[in-house]
C-alpha atoms as a PDB file:
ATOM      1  CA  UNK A   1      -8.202  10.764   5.255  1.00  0.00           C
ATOM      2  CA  UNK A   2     -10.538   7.702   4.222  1.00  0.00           C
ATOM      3  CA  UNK A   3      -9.796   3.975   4.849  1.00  0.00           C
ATOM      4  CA  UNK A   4     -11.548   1.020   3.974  1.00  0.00           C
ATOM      5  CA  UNK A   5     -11.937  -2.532   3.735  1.00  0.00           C
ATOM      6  CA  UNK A   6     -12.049  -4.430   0.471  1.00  0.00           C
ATOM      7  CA  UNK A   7     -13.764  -7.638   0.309  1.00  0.00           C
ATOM      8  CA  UNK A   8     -13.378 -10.261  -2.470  1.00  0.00           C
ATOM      9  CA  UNK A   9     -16.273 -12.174  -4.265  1.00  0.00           C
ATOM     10  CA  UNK A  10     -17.514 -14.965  -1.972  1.00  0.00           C
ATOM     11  CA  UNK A  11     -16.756 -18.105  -3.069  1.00  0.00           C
ATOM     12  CA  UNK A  12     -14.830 -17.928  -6.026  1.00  0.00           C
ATOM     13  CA  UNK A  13     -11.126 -18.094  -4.180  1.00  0.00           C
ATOM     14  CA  UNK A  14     -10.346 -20.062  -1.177  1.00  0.00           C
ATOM     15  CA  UNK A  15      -7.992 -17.390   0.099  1.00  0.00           C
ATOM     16  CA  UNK A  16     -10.083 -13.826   1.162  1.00  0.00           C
ATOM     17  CA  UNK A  17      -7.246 -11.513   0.921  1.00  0.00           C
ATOM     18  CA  UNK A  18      -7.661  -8.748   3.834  1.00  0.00           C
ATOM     19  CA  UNK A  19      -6.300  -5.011   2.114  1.00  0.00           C
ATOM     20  CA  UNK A  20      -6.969  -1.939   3.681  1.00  0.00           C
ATOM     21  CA  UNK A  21      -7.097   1.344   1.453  1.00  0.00           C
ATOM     22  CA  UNK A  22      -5.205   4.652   2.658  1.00  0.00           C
ATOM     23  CA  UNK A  23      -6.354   8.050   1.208  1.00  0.00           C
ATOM     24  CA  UNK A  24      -5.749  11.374   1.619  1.00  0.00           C
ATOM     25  CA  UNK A  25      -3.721  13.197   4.071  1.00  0.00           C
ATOM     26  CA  UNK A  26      -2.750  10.788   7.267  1.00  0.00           C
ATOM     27  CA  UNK A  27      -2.820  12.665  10.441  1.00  0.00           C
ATOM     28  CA  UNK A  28      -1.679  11.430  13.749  1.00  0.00           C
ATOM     29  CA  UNK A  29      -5.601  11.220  15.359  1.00  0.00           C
ATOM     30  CA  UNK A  30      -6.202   8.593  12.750  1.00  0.00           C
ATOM     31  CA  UNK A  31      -3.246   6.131  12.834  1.00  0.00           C
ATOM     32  CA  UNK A  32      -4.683   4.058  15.924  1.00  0.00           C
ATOM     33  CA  UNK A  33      -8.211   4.533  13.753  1.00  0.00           C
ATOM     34  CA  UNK A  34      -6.301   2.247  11.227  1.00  0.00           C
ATOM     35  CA  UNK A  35      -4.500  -0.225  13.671  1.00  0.00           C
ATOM     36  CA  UNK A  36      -7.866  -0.986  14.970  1.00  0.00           C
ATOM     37  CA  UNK A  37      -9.903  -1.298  11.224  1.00  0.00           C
ATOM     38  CA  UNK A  38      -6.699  -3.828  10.601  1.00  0.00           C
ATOM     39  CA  UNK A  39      -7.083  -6.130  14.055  1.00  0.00           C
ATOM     40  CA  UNK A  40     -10.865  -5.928  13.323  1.00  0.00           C
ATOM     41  CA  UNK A  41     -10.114  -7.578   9.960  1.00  0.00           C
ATOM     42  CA  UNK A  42      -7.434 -10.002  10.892  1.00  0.00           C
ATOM     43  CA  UNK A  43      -9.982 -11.359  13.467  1.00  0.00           C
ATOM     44  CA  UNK A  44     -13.086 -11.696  11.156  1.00  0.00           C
ATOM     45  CA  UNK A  45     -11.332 -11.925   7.935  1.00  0.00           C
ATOM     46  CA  UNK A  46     -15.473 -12.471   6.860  1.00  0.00           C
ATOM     47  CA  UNK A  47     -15.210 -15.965   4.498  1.00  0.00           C
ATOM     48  CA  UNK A  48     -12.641 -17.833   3.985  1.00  0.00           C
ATOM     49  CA  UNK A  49      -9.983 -17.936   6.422  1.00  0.00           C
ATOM     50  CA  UNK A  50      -6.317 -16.330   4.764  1.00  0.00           C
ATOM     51  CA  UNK A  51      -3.764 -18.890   4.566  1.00  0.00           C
ATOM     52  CA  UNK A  52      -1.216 -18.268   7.542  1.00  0.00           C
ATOM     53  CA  UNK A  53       1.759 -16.293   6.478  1.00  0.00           C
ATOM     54  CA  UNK A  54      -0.543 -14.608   3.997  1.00  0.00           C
ATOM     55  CA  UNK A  55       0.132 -10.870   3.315  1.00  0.00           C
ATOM     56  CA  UNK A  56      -2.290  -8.012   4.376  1.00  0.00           C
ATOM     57  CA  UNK A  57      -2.767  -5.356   1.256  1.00  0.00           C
ATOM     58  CA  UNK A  58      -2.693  -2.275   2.006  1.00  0.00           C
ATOM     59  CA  UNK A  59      -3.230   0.680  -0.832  1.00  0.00           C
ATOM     60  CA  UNK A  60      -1.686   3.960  -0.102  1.00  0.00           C
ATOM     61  CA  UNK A  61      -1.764   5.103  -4.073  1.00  0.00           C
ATOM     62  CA  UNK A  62      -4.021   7.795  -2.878  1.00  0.00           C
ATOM     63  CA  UNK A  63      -2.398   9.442  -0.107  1.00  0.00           C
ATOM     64  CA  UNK A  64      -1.613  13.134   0.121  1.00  0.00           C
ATOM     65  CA  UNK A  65       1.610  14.152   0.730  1.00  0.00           C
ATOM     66  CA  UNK A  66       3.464  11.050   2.458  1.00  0.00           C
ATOM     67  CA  UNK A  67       5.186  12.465   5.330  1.00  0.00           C
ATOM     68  CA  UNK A  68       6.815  10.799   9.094  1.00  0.00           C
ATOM     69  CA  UNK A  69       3.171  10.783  10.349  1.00  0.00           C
ATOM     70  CA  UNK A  70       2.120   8.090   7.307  1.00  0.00           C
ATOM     71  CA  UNK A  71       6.117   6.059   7.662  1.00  0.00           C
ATOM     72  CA  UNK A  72       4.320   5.480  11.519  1.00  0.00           C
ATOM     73  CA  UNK A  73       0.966   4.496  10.230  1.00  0.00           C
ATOM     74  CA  UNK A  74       3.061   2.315   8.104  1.00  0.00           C
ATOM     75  CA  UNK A  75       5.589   0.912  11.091  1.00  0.00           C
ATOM     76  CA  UNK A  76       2.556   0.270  13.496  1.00  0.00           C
ATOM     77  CA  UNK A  77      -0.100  -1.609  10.795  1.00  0.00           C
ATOM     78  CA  UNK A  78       3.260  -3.856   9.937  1.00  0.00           C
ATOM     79  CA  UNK A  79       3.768  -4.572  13.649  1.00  0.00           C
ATOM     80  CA  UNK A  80      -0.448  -5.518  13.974  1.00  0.00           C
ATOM     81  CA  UNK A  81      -0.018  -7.746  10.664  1.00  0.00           C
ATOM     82  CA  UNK A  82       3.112  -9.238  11.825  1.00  0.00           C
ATOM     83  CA  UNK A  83       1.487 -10.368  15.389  1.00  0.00           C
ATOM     84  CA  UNK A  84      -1.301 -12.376  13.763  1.00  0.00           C
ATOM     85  CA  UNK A  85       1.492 -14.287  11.521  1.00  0.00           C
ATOM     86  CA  UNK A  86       1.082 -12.006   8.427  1.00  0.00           C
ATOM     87  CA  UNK A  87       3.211  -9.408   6.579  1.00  0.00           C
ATOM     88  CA  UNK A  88       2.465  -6.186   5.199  1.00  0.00           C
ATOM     89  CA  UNK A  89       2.249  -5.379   1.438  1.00  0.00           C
ATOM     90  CA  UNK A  90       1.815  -1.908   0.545  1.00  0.00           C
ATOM     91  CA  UNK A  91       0.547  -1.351  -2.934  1.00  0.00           C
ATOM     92  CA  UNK A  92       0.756   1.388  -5.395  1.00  0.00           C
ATOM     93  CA  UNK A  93       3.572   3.349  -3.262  1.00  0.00           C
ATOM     94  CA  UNK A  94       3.897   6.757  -4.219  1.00  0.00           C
ATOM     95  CA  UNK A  95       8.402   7.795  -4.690  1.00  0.00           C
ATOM     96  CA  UNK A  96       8.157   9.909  -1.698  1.00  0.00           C
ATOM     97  CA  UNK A  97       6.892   7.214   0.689  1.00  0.00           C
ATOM     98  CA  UNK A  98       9.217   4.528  -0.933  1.00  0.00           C
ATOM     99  CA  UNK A  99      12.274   7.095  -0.293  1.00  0.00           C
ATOM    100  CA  UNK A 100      10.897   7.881   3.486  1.00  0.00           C
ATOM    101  CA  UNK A 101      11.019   4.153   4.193  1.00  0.00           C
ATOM    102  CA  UNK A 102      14.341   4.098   3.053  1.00  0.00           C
ATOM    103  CA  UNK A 103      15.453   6.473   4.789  1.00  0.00           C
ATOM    104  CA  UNK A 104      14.379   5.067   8.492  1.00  0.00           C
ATOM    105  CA  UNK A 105      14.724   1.516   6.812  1.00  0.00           C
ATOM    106  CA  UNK A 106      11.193   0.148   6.920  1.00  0.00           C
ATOM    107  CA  UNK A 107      11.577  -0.963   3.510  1.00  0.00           C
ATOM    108  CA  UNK A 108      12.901  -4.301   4.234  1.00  0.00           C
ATOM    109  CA  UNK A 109      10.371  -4.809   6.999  1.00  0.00           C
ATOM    110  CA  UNK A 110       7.138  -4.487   4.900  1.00  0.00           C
ATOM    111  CA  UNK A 111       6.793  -5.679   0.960  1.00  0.00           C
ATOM    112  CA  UNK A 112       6.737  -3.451  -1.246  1.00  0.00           C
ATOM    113  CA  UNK A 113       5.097  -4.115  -4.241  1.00  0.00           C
ATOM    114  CA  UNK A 114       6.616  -3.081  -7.835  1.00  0.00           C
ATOM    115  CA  UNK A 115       4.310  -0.866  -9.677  1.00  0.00           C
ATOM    116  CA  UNK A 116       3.353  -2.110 -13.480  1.00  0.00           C
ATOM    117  CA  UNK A 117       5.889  -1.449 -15.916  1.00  0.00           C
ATOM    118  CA  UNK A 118       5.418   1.788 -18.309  1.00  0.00           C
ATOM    119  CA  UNK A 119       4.329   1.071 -21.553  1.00  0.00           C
ATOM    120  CA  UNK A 120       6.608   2.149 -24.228  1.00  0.00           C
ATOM    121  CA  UNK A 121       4.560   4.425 -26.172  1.00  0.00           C
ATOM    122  CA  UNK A 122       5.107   6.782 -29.112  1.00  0.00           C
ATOM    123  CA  UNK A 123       8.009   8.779 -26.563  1.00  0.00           C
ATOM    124  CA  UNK A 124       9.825   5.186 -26.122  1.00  0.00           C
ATOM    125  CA  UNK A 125      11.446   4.399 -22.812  1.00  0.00           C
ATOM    126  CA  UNK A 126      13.658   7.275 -22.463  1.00  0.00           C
ATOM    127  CA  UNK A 127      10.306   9.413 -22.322  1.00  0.00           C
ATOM    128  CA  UNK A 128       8.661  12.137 -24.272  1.00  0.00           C
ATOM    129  CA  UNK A 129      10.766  12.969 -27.418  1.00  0.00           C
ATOM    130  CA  UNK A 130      12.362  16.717 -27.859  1.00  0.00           C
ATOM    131  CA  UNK A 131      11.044  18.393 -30.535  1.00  0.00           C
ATOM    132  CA  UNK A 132      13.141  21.097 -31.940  1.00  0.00           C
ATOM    133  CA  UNK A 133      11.277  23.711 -33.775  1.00  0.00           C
ATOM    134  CA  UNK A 134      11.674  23.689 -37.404  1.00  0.00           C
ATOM    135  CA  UNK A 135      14.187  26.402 -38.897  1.00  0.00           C
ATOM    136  CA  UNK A 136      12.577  27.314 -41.766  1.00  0.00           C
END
Protein backbone atom coordinates (compact mmCIF):
# COMPACT_ATOMS: atom_id res chain seq x y z
CA UNK A 1 0.00 0.00 0.00
CA UNK A 2 1.56 3.44 -1.27
CA UNK A 3 0.11 6.95 -0.66
CA UNK A 4 1.14 10.17 -1.72
CA UNK A 5 0.76 13.72 -2.06
CA UNK A 6 0.23 15.49 -5.36
CA UNK A 7 1.22 18.97 -5.72
CA UNK A 8 0.09 21.36 -8.50
CA UNK A 9 2.38 23.76 -10.56
CA UNK A 10 3.18 26.83 -8.42
CA UNK A 11 1.71 29.71 -9.52
CA UNK A 12 -0.35 29.03 -12.31
CA UNK A 13 -3.86 28.49 -10.18
CA UNK A 14 -4.81 30.36 -7.16
CA UNK A 15 -6.46 27.31 -5.65
CA UNK A 16 -3.60 24.29 -4.69
CA UNK A 17 -5.90 21.43 -4.66
CA UNK A 18 -4.70 18.92 -1.74
CA UNK A 19 -5.38 14.92 -3.28
CA UNK A 20 -3.97 12.11 -1.71
CA UNK A 21 -3.32 8.85 -3.88
CA UNK A 22 -4.39 5.27 -2.47
CA UNK A 23 -2.67 2.13 -3.94
CA UNK A 24 -2.53 -1.23 -3.42
CA UNK A 25 -3.95 -3.35 -0.78
CA UNK A 26 -5.16 -1.08 2.44
CA UNK A 27 -4.47 -2.79 5.63
CA UNK A 28 -5.60 -1.70 8.99
CA UNK A 29 -1.70 -0.63 10.28
CA UNK A 30 -1.85 1.97 7.59
CA UNK A 31 -5.24 3.77 7.86
CA UNK A 32 -4.05 6.20 10.79
CA UNK A 33 -0.67 6.39 8.35
CA UNK A 34 -3.19 8.14 5.94
CA UNK A 35 -5.28 10.27 8.48
CA UNK A 36 -2.06 11.76 9.49
CA UNK A 37 -0.42 12.35 5.59
CA UNK A 38 -4.12 14.14 5.17
CA UNK A 39 -3.97 16.59 8.54
CA UNK A 40 -0.29 17.15 7.52
CA UNK A 41 -1.62 18.49 4.19
CA UNK A 42 -4.67 20.34 5.29
CA UNK A 43 -2.28 22.29 7.63
CA UNK A 44 0.51 23.18 5.07
CA UNK A 45 -1.48 22.93 2.00
CA UNK A 46 2.36 24.28 0.59
CA UNK A 47 1.20 27.56 -1.81
CA UNK A 48 -1.73 28.83 -2.15
CA UNK A 49 -4.17 28.47 0.48
CA UNK A 50 -7.53 26.09 -0.85
CA UNK A 51 -10.57 28.06 -0.89
CA UNK A 52 -12.70 27.02 2.29
CA UNK A 53 -15.27 24.44 1.50
CA UNK A 54 -12.86 23.18 -1.12
CA UNK A 55 -12.78 19.36 -1.68
CA UNK A 56 -9.75 17.11 -0.76
CA UNK A 57 -8.96 14.50 -3.86
CA UNK A 58 -8.33 11.50 -3.05
CA UNK A 59 -7.40 8.62 -5.86
CA UNK A 60 -8.17 5.12 -4.95
CA UNK A 61 -8.15 3.88 -8.89
CA UNK A 62 -5.29 1.76 -7.83
CA UNK A 63 -6.33 -0.09 -4.91
CA UNK A 64 -6.31 -3.86 -4.55
CA UNK A 65 -9.19 -5.50 -3.67
CA UNK A 66 -11.52 -2.79 -1.86
CA UNK A 67 -12.69 -4.43 1.17
CA UNK A 68 -14.35 -3.00 5.02
CA UNK A 69 -10.71 -2.19 5.98
CA UNK A 70 -10.47 0.55 2.81
CA UNK A 71 -14.77 1.73 3.44
CA UNK A 72 -12.85 2.80 7.14
CA UNK A 73 -9.88 4.41 5.57
CA UNK A 74 -12.54 6.03 3.57
CA UNK A 75 -15.08 6.99 6.72
CA UNK A 76 -12.08 8.33 8.87
CA UNK A 77 -10.08 10.62 5.93
CA UNK A 78 -13.88 12.09 5.30
CA UNK A 79 -14.26 12.82 9.03
CA UNK A 80 -10.32 14.62 9.00
CA UNK A 81 -11.45 16.60 5.69
CA UNK A 82 -14.72 17.45 7.07
CA UNK A 83 -13.11 19.01 10.47
CA UNK A 84 -10.93 21.50 8.59
CA UNK A 85 -14.22 22.71 6.54
CA UNK A 86 -13.57 20.46 3.47
CA UNK A 87 -15.24 17.41 1.84
CA UNK A 88 -13.94 14.37 0.47
CA UNK A 89 -13.84 13.49 -3.28
CA UNK A 90 -12.76 10.16 -4.14
CA UNK A 91 -11.66 9.75 -7.70
CA UNK A 92 -11.48 6.95 -10.08
CA UNK A 93 -13.66 4.52 -7.70
CA UNK A 94 -13.33 1.09 -8.56
CA UNK A 95 -17.54 -0.87 -8.65
CA UNK A 96 -16.64 -2.79 -5.65
CA UNK A 97 -15.80 0.19 -3.42
CA UNK A 98 -18.74 2.28 -4.91
CA UNK A 99 -21.14 -0.84 -3.98
CA UNK A 100 -19.36 -1.19 -0.31
CA UNK A 101 -20.20 2.46 0.34
CA UNK A 102 -23.54 1.78 -0.53
CA UNK A 103 -24.00 -0.71 1.33
CA UNK A 104 -22.97 1.02 4.91
CA UNK A 105 -24.17 4.36 3.19
CA UNK A 106 -21.01 6.43 3.00
CA UNK A 107 -21.86 7.32 -0.39
CA UNK A 108 -23.80 10.33 0.37
CA UNK A 109 -21.23 11.45 2.92
CA UNK A 110 -18.17 11.73 0.57
CA UNK A 111 -18.37 12.83 -3.40
CA UNK A 112 -18.01 10.59 -5.56
CA UNK A 113 -16.77 11.47 -8.69
CA UNK A 114 -18.30 10.02 -12.13
CA UNK A 115 -15.73 8.27 -14.11
CA UNK A 116 -15.33 9.55 -18.00
CA UNK A 117 -17.85 8.29 -20.21
CA UNK A 118 -16.89 5.14 -22.58
CA UNK A 119 -16.21 5.96 -25.91
CA UNK A 120 -18.41 4.34 -28.37
CA UNK A 121 -16.08 2.47 -30.43
CA UNK A 122 -16.34 -0.05 -33.27
CA UNK A 123 -18.56 -2.52 -30.47
CA UNK A 124 -21.05 0.64 -29.95
CA UNK A 125 -22.55 1.19 -26.54
CA UNK A 126 -24.08 -2.07 -25.96
CA UNK A 127 -20.36 -3.46 -26.05
CA UNK A 128 -18.33 -5.85 -28.07
CA UNK A 129 -20.44 -7.21 -31.02
CA UNK A 130 -21.25 -11.22 -31.26
CA UNK A 131 -19.81 -12.68 -34.00
CA UNK A 132 -21.39 -15.81 -35.19
CA UNK A 133 -19.16 -18.04 -37.12
CA UNK A 134 -19.82 -18.23 -40.70
CA UNK A 135 -21.82 -21.46 -41.94
CA UNK A 136 -20.27 -22.11 -44.91
Amino acid sequence: MTFARRSGLPGVNTENPIALTVTGRVSRAVVADLCVELERALADPGGAAPAPGAAVDCDVGGVTRPDLTLVEAVARLALVARRSGRTLRLRRVPPELRSLLDLVGLADVVALEEGPEEPEGPEGPEGPERRVPDPR
